[in-house]
N, C-alpha and C. Protein backbone atom coordinates (compact mmCIF):
# COMPACT_ATOMS: atom_id res chain seq x y z
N UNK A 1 0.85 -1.19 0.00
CA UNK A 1 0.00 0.00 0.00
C UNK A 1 0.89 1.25 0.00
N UNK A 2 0.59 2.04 -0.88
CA UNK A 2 1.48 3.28 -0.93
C UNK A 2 1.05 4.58 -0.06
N UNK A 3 2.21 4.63 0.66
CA UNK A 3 2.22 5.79 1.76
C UNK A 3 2.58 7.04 0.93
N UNK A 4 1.36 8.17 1.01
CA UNK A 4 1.17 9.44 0.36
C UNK A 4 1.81 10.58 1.66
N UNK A 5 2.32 11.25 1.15
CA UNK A 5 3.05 12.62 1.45
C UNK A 5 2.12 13.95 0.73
N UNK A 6 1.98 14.69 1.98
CA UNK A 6 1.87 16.11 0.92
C UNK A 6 2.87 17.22 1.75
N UNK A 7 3.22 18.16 1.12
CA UNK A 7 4.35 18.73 1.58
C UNK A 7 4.79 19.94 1.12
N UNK A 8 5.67 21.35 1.24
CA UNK A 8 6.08 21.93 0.40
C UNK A 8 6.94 21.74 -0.50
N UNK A 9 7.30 22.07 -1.76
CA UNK A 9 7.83 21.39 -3.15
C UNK A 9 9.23 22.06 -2.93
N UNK A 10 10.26 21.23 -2.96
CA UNK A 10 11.55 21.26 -2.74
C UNK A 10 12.37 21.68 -4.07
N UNK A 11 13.03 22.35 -3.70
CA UNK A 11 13.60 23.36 -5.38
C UNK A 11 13.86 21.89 -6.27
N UNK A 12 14.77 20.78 -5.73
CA UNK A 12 15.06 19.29 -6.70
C UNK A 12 13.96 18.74 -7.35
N UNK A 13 12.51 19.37 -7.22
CA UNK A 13 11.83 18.87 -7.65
C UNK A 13 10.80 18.64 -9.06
N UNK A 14 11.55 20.09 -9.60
CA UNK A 14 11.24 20.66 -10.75
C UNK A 14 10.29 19.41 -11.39
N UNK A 15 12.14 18.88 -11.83
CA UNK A 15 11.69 17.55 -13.24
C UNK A 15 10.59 16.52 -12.38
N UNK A 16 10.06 16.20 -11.40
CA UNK A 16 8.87 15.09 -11.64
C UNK A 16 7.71 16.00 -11.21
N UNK A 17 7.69 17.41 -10.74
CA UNK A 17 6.43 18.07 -11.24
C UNK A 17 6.14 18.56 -12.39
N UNK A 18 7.37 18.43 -13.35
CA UNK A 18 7.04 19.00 -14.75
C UNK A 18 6.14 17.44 -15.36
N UNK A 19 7.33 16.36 -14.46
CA UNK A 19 6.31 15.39 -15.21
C UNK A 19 4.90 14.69 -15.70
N UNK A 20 4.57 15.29 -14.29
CA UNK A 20 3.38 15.23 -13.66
C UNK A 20 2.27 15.88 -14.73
N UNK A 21 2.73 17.48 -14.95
CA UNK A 21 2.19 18.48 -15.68
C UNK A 21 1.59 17.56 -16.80
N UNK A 22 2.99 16.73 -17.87
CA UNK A 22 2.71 16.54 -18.97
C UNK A 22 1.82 15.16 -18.89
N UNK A 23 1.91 14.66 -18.26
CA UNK A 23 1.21 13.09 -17.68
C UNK A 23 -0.08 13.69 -17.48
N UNK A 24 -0.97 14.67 -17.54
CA UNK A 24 -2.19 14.92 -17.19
C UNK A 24 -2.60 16.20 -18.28
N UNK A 25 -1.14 16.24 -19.25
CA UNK A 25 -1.50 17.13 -20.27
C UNK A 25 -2.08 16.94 -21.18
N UNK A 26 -3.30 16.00 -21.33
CA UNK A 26 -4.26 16.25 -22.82
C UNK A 26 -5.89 15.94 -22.06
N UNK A 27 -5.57 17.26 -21.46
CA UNK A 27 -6.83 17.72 -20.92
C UNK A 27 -7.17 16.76 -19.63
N UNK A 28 -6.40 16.32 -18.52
CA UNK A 28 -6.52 15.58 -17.38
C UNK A 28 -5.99 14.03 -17.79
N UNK A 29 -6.28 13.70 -18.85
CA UNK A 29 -5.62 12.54 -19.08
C UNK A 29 -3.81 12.54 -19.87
N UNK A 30 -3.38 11.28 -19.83
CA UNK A 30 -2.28 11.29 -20.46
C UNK A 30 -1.51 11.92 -21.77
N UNK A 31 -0.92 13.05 -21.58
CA UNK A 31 -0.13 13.62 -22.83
C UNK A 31 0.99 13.66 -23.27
N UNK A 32 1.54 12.12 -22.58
CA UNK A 32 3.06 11.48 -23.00
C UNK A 32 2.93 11.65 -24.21
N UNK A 33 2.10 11.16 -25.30
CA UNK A 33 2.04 10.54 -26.57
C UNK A 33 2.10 12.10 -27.19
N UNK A 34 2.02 12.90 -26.85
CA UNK A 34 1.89 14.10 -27.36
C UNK A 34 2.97 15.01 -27.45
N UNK A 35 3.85 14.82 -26.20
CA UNK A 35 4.87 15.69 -26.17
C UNK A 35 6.04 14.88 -25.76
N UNK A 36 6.36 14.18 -26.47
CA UNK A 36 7.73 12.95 -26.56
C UNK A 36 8.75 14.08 -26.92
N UNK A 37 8.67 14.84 -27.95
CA UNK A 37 9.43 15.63 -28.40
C UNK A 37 10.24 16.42 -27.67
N UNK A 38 9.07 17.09 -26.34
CA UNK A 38 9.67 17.94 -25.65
C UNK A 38 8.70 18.02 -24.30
N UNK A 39 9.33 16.59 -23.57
CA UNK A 39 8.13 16.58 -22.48
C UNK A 39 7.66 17.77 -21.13
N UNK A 40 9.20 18.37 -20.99
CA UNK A 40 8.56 19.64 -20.08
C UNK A 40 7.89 20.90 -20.77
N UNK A 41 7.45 20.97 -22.11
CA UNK A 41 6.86 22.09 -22.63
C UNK A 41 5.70 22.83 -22.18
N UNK A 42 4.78 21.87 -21.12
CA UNK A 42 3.89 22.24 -20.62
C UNK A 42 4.55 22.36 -19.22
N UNK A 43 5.46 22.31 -18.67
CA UNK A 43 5.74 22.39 -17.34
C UNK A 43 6.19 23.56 -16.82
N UNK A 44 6.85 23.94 -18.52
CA UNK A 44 7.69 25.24 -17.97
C UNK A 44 6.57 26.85 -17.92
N UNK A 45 5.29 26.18 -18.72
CA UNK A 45 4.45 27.74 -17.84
C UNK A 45 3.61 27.67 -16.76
N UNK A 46 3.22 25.99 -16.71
CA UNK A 46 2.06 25.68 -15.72
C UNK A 46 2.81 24.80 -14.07
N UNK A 47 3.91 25.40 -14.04
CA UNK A 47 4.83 24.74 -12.77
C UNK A 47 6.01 25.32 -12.63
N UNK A 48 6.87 25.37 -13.63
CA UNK A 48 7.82 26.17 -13.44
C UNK A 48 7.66 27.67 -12.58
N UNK A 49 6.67 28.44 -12.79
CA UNK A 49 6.92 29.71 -12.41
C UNK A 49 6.37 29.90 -11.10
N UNK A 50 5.62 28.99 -10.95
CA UNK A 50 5.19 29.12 -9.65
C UNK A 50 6.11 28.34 -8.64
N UNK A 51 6.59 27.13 -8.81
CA UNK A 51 7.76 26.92 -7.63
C UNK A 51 8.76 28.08 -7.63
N UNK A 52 8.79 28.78 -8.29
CA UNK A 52 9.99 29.87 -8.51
C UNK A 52 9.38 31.54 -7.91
N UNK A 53 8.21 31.66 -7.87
CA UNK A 53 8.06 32.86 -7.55
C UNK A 53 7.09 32.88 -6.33
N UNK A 54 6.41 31.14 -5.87
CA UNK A 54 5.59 31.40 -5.13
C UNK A 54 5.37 29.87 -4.56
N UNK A 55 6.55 29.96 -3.97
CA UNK A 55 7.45 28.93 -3.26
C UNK A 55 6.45 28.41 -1.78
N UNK A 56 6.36 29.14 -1.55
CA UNK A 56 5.32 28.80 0.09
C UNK A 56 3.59 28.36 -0.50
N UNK A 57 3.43 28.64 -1.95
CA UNK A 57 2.06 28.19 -2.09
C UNK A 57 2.48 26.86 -2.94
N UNK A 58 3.70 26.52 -3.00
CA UNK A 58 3.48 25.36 -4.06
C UNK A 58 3.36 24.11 -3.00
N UNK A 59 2.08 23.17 -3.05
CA UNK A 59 2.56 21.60 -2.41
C UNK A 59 2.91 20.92 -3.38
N UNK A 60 3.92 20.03 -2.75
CA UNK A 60 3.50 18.54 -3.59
C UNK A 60 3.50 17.71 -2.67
N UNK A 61 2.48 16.25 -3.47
CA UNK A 61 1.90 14.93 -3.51
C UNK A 61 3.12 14.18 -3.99
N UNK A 62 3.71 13.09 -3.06
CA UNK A 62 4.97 12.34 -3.73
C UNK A 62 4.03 10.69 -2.67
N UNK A 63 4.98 9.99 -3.03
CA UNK A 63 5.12 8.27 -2.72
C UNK A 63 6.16 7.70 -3.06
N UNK A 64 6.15 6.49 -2.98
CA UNK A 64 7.84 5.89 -3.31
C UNK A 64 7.98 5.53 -4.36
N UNK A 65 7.24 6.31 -4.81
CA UNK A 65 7.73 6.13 -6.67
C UNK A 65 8.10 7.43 -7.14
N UNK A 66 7.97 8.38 -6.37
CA UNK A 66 8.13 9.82 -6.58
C UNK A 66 7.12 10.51 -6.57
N UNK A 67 7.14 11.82 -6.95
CA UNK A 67 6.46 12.93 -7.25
C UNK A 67 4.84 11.94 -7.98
N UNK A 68 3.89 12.89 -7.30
CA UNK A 68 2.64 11.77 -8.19
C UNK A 68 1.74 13.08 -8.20
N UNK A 69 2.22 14.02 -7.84
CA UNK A 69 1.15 15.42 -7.85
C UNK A 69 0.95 16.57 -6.95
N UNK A 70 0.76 17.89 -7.44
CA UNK A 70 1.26 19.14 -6.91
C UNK A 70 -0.61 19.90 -6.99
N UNK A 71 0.03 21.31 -6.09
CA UNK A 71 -1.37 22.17 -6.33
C UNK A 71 -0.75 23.12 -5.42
N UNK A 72 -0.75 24.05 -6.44
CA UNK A 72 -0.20 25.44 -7.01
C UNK A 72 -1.03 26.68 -6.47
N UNK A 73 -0.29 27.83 -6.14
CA UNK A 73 -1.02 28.84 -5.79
C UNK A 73 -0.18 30.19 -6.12
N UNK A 74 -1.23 31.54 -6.23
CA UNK A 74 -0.22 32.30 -7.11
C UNK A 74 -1.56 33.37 -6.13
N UNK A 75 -0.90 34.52 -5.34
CA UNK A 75 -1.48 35.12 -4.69
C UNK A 75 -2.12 36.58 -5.19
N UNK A 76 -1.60 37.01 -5.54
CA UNK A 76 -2.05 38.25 -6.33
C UNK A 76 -1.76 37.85 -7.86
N UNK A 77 -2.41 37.58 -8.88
CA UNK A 77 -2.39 37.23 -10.24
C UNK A 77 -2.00 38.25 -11.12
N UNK A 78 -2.35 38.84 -11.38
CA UNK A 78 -1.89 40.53 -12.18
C UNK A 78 -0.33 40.29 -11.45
N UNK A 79 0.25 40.53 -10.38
CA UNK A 79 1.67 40.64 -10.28
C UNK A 79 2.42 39.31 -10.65
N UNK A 80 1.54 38.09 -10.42
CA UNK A 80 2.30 36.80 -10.75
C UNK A 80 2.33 36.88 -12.24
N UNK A 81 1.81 37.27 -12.97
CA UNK A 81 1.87 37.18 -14.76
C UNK A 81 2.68 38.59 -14.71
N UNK A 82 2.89 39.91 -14.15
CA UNK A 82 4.00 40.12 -14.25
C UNK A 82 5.02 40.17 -14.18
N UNK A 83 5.51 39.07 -13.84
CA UNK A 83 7.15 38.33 -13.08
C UNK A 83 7.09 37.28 -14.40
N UNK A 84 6.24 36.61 -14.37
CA UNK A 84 5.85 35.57 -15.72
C UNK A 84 6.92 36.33 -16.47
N UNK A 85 6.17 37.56 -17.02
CA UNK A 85 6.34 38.05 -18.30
C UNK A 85 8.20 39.11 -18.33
N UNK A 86 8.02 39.62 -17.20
CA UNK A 86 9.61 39.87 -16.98
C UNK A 86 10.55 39.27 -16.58
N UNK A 87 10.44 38.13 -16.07
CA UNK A 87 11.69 37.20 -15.40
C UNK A 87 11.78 35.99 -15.83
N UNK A 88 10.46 35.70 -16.62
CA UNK A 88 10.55 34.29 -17.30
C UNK A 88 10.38 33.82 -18.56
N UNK A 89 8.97 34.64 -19.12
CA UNK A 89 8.86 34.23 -20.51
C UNK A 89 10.37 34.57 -21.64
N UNK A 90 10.80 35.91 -21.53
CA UNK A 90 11.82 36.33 -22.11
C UNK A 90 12.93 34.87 -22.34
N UNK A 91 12.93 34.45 -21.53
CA UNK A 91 13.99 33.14 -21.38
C UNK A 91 13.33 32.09 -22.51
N UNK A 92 12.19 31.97 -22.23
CA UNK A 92 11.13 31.07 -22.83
C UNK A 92 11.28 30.95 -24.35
N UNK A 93 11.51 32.48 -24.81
CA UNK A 93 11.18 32.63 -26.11
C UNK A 93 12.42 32.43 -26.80
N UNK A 94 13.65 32.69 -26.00
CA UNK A 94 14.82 33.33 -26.39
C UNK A 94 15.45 31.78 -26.86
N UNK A 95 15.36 30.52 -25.98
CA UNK A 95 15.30 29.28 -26.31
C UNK A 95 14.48 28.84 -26.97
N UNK A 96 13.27 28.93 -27.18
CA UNK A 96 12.07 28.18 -28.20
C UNK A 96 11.94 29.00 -29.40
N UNK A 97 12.21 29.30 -30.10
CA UNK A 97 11.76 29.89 -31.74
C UNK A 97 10.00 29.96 -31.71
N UNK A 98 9.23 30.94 -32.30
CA UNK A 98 8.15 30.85 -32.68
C UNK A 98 7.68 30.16 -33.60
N UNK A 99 6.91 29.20 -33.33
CA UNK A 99 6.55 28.05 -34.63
C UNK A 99 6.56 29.07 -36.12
N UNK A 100 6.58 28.28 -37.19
CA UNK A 100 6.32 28.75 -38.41
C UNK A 100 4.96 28.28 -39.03
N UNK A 101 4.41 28.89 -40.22
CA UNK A 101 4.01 27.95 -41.14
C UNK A 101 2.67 27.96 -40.70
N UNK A 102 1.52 26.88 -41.06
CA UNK A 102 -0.10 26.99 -40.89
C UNK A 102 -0.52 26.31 -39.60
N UNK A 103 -1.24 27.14 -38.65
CA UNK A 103 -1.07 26.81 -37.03
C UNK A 103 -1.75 25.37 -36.94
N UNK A 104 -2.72 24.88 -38.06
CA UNK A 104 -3.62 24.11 -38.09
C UNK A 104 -2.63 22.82 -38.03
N UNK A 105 -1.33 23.00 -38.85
CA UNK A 105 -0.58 21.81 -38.87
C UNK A 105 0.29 21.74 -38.04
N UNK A 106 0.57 22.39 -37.02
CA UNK A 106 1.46 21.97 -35.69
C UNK A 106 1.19 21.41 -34.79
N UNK A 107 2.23 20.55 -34.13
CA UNK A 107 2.54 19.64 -33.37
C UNK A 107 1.52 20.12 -31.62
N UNK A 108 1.22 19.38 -30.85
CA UNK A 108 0.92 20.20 -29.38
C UNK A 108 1.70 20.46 -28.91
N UNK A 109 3.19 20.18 -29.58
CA UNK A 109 4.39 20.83 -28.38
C UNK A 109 4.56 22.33 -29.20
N UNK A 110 4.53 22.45 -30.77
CA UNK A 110 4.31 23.42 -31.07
C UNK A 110 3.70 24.67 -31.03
N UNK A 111 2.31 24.08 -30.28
CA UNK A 111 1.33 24.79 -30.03
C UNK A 111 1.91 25.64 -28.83
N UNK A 112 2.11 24.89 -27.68
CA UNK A 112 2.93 25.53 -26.60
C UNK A 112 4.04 26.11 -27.09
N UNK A 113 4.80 25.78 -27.54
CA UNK A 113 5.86 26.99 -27.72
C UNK A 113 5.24 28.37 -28.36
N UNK A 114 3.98 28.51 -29.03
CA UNK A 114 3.71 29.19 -29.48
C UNK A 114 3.35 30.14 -28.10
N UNK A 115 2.67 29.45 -27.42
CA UNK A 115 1.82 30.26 -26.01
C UNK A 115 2.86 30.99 -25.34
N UNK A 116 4.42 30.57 -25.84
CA UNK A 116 5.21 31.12 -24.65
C UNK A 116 5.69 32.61 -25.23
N UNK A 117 5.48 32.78 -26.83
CA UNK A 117 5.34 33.81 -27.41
C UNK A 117 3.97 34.44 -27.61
N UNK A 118 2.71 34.00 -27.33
CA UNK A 118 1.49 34.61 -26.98
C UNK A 118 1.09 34.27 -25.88
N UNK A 119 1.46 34.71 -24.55
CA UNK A 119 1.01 34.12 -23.21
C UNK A 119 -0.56 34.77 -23.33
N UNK A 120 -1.09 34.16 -21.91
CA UNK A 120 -2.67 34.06 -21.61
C UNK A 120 -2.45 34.82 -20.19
N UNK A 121 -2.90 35.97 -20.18
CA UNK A 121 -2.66 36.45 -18.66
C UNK A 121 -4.32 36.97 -18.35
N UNK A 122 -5.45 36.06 -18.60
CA UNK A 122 -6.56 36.53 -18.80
C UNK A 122 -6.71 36.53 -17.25
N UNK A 123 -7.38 37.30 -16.48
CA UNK A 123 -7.60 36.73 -15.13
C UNK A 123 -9.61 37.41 -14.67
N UNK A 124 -10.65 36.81 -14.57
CA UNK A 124 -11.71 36.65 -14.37
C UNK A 124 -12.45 37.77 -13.52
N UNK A 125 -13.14 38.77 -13.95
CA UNK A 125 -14.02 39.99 -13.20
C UNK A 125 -15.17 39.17 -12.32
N UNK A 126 -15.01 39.85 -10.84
CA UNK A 126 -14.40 41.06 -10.30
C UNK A 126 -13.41 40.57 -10.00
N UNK A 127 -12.31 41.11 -10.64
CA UNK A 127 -10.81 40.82 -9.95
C UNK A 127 -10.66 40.49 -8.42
N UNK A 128 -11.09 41.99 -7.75
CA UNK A 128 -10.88 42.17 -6.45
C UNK A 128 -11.40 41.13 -5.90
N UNK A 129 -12.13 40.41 -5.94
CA UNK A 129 -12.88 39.55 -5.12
C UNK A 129 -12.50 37.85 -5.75
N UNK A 130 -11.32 38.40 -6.61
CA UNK A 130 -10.98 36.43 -6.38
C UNK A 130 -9.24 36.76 -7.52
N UNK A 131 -8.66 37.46 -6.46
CA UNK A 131 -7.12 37.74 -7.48
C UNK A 131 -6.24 36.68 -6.90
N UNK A 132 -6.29 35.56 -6.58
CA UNK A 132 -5.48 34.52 -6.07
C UNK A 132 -6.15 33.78 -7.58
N UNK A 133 -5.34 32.60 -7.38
CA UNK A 133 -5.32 31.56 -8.76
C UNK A 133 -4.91 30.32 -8.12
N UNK A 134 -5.20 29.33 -8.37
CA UNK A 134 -4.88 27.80 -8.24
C UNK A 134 -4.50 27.12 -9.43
N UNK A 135 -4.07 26.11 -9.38
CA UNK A 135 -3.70 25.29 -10.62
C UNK A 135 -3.06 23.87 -9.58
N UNK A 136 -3.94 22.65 -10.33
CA UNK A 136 -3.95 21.09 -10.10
C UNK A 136 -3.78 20.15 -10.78
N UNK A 137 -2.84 19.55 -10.39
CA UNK A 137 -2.87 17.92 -11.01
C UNK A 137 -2.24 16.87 -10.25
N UNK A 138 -2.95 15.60 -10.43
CA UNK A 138 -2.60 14.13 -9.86
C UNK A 138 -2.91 13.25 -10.86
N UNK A 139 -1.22 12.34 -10.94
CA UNK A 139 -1.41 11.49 -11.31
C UNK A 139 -2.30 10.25 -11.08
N UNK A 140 -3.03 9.28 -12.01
CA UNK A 140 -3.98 8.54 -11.86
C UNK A 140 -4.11 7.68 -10.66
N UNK A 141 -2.27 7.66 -10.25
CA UNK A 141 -1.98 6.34 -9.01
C UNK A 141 -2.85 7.19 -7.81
N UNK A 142 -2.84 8.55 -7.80
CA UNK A 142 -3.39 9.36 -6.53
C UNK A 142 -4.71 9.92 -6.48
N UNK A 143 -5.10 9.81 -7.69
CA UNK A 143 -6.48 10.31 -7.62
C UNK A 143 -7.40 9.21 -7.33
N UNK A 144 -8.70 10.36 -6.67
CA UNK A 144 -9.84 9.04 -5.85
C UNK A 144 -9.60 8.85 -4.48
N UNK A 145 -8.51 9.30 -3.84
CA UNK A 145 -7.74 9.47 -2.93
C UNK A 145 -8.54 10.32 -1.61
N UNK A 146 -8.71 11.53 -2.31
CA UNK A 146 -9.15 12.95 -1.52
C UNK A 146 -8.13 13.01 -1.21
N UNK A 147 -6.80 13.40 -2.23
CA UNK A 147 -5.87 13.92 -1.78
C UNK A 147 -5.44 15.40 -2.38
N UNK A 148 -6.46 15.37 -3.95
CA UNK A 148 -6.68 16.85 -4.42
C UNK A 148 -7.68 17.83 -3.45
N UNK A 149 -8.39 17.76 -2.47
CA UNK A 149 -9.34 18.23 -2.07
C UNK A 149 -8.49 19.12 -0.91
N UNK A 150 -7.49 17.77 -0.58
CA UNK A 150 -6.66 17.96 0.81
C UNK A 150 -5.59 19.26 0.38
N UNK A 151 -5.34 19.01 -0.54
CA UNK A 151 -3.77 19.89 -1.23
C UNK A 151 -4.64 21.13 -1.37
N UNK A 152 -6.01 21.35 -2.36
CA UNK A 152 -6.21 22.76 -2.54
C UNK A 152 -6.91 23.47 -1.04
N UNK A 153 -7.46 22.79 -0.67
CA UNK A 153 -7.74 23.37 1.20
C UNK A 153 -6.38 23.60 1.70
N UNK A 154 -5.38 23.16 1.67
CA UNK A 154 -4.08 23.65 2.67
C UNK A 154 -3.85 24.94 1.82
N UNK A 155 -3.53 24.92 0.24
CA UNK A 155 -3.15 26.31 -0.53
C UNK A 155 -4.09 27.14 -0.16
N UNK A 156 -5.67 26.82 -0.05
CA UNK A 156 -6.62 28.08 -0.04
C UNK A 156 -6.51 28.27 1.69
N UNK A 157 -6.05 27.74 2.73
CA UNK A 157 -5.52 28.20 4.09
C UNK A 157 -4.60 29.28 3.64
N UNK A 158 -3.47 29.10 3.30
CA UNK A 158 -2.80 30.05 3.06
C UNK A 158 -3.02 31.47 2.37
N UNK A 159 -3.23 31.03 1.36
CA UNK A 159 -4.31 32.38 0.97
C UNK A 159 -4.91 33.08 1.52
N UNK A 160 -5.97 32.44 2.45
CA UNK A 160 -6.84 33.27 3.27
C UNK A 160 -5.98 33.83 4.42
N UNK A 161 -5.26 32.73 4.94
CA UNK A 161 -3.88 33.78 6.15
C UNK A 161 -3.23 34.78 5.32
N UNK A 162 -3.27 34.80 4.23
CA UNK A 162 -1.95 36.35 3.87
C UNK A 162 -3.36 37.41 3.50
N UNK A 163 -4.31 37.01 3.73
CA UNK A 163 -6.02 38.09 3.13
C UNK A 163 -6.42 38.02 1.81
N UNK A 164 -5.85 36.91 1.06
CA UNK A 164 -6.87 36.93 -0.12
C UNK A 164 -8.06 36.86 0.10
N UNK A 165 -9.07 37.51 -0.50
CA UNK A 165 -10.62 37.59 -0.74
C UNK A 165 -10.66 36.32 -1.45
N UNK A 166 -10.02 36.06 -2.27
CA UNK A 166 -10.91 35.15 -2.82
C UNK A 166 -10.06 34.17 -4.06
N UNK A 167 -10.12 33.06 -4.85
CA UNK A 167 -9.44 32.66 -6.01
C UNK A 167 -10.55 32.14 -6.75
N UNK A 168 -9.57 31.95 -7.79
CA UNK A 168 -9.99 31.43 -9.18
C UNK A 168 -9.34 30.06 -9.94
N UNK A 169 -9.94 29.35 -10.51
CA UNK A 169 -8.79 28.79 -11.62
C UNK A 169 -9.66 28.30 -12.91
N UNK A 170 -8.82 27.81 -13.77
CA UNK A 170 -9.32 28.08 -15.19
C UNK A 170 -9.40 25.91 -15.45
N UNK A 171 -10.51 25.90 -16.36
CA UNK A 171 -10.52 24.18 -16.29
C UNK A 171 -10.95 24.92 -17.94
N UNK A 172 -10.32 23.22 -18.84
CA UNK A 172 -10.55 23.24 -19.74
C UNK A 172 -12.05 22.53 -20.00
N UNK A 173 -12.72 23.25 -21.00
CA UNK A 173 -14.20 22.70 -21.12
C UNK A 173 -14.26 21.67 -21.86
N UNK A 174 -12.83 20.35 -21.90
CA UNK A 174 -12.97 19.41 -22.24
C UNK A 174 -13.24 18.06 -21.19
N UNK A 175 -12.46 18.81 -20.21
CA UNK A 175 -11.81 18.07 -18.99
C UNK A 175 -13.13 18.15 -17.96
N UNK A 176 -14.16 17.31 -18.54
CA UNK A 176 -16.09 18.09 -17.67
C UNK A 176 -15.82 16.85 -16.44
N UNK A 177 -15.28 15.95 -15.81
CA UNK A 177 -14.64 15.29 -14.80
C UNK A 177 -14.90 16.33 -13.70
N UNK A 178 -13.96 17.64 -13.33
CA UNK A 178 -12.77 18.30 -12.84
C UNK A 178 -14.33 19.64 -12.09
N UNK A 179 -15.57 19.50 -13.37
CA UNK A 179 -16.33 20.61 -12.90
C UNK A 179 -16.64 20.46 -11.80
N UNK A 180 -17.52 18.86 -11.46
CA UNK A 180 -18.08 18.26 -10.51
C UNK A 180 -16.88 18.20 -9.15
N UNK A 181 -15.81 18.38 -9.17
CA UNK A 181 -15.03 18.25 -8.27
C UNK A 181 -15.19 19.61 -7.51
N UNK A 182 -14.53 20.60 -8.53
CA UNK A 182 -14.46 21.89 -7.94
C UNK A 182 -15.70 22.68 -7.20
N UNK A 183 -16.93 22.06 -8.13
CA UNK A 183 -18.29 22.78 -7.64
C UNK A 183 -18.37 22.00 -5.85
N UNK A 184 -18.18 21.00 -5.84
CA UNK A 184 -18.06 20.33 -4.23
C UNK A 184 -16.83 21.34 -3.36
N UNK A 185 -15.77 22.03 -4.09
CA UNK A 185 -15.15 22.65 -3.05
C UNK A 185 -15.72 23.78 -2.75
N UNK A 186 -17.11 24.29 -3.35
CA UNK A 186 -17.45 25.71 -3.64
C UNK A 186 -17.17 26.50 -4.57
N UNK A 187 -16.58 26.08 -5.61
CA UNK A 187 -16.09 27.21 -6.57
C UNK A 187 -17.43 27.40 -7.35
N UNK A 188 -17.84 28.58 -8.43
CA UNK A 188 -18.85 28.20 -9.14
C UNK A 188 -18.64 29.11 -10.53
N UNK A 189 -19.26 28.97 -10.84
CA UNK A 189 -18.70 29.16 -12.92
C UNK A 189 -18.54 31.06 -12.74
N UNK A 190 -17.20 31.41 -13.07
CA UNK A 190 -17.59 32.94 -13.40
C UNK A 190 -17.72 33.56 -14.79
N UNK A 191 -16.96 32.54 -15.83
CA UNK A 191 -17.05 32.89 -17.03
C UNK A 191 -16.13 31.94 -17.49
N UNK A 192 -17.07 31.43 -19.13
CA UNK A 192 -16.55 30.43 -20.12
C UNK A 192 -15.66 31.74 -21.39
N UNK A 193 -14.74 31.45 -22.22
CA UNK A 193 -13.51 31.73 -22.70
C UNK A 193 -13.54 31.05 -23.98
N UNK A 194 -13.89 31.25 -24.93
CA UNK A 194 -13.58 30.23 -25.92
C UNK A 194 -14.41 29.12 -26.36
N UNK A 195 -13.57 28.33 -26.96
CA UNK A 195 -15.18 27.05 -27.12
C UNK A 195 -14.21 25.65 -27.57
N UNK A 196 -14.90 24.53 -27.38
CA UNK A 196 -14.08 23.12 -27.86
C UNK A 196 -12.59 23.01 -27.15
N UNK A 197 -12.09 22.89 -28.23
CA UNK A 197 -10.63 22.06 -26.99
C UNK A 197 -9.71 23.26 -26.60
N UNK A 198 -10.02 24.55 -27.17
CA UNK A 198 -9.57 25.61 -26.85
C UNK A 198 -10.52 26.51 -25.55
N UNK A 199 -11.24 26.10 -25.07
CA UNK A 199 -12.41 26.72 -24.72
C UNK A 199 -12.13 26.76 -22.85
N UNK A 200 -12.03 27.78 -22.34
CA UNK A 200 -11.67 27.33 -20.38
C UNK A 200 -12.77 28.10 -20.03
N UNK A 201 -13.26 27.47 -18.76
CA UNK A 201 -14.19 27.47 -18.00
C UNK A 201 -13.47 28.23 -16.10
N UNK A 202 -13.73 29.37 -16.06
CA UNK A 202 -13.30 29.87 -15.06
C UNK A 202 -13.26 29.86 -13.99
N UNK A 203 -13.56 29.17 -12.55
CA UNK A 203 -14.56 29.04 -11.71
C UNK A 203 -14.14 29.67 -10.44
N UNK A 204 -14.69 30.48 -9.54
CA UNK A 204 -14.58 31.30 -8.86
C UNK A 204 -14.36 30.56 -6.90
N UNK A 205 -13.57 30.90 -6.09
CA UNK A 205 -14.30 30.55 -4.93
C UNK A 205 -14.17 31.95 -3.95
N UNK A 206 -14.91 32.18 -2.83
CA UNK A 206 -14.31 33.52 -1.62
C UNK A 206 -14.17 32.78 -0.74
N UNK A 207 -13.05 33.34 0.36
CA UNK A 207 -12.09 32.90 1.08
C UNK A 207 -12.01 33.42 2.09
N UNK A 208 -13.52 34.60 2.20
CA UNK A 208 -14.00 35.47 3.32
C UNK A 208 -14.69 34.11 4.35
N UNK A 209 -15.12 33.35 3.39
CA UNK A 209 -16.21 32.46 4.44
C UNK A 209 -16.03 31.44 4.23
N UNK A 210 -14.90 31.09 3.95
CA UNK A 210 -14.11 29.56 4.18
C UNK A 210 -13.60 28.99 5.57
């Protein structure tokens, strides 16, 4: 029986939360098959920046097989996408080339490299009342667990100790699993973005009455 850990994320830990990232990258399920090419491509915007700029909100979920899953927190959003955009993307781009050619025919690792030259810093009205952000994933060995429920309650503790009003996070409107989860923590829809496999679903929680 595997003994679960949750914990704060230790700088060595980069590479098996990036792994993690891409292991749950085609929309909650497996996106090995997708990004063989370049498996941390999704790690380096959806993990990377947050163990790096917001170190006390990152947990991770490990076992004795390693790293099996993290949940992320980013306290004021407007300033976390501006550190994004001055301390990190620049790096991003300066190593990845901007894809070429007809967007329809690129790769999903392509696609991401593209994002790191068009980032997404959309963040959900009323700001004031939910400028914290979350971001989740567990691998399959950990989910079913209630060990995602456990990880975003300790991040949204924290939050609420430094006075966030309130967070947000963004689910893809493919990934319809993930709604039913979040609506049980309280979050509830603030605004849909798009449509089909491009399409995110916003969902709100306050942290006044948590």
């Amino acid at each position: 029986m595997s003994e679960f850990t949750i914990r704060l994320a230790r700088p060595d830990e980069q590479a098996g939360a990036y792994h993690v990232c891409m292991k749950t990258g085609n929309f909650g399920q497996d996106g090995e098959p997708f990004y063989r090419e370049d498996p941390d491509a999704l790690g380096r915007i959806f993990v990377g920046p947050y163990l790096t700029f917001e170190p006390e909100l990152s947990l991770i979920l490990d076992d004795e097989l390693g790293v099996c899953g993290y949940a992320l927190g980013a306290f004021d959003s407007r300033n976390f996408y501006h550190r994004y955009e001055t301390e990190w993307r620049t790096k991003l781009c300066a190593q990845f080339p901007k894809p070429t050619g007809d967007p329809a025919t690129w790769t999903r690792v392509q696609n991401v490299h593209s994002w790191y030259h068009h980032p997404d810093y959309f963040t959900p009205e009323p700001y004031e009342l939910y400028p914290s952000h979350l971001h989740i994933d567990l691998l399959e060995r950990a989910q079913g667990r209630g060990f995602g429920r456990r990880m975003l309650e300790q991040v949204m503790d924290k939050l609420r100790d430094r006075g966030s009003p309130g967070t947000h996070l963004g689910v893809s409107m493919l990934n319809t699993p993930a709604f039913g989860f979040y609506a049980k923590l309280g979050f509830r829809e603030l605004i849909r973005v798009g449509e089909g496999k491009d399409g995110c679903v916003y969902m709100g929680k306050s942290l006044r009455n948590y």
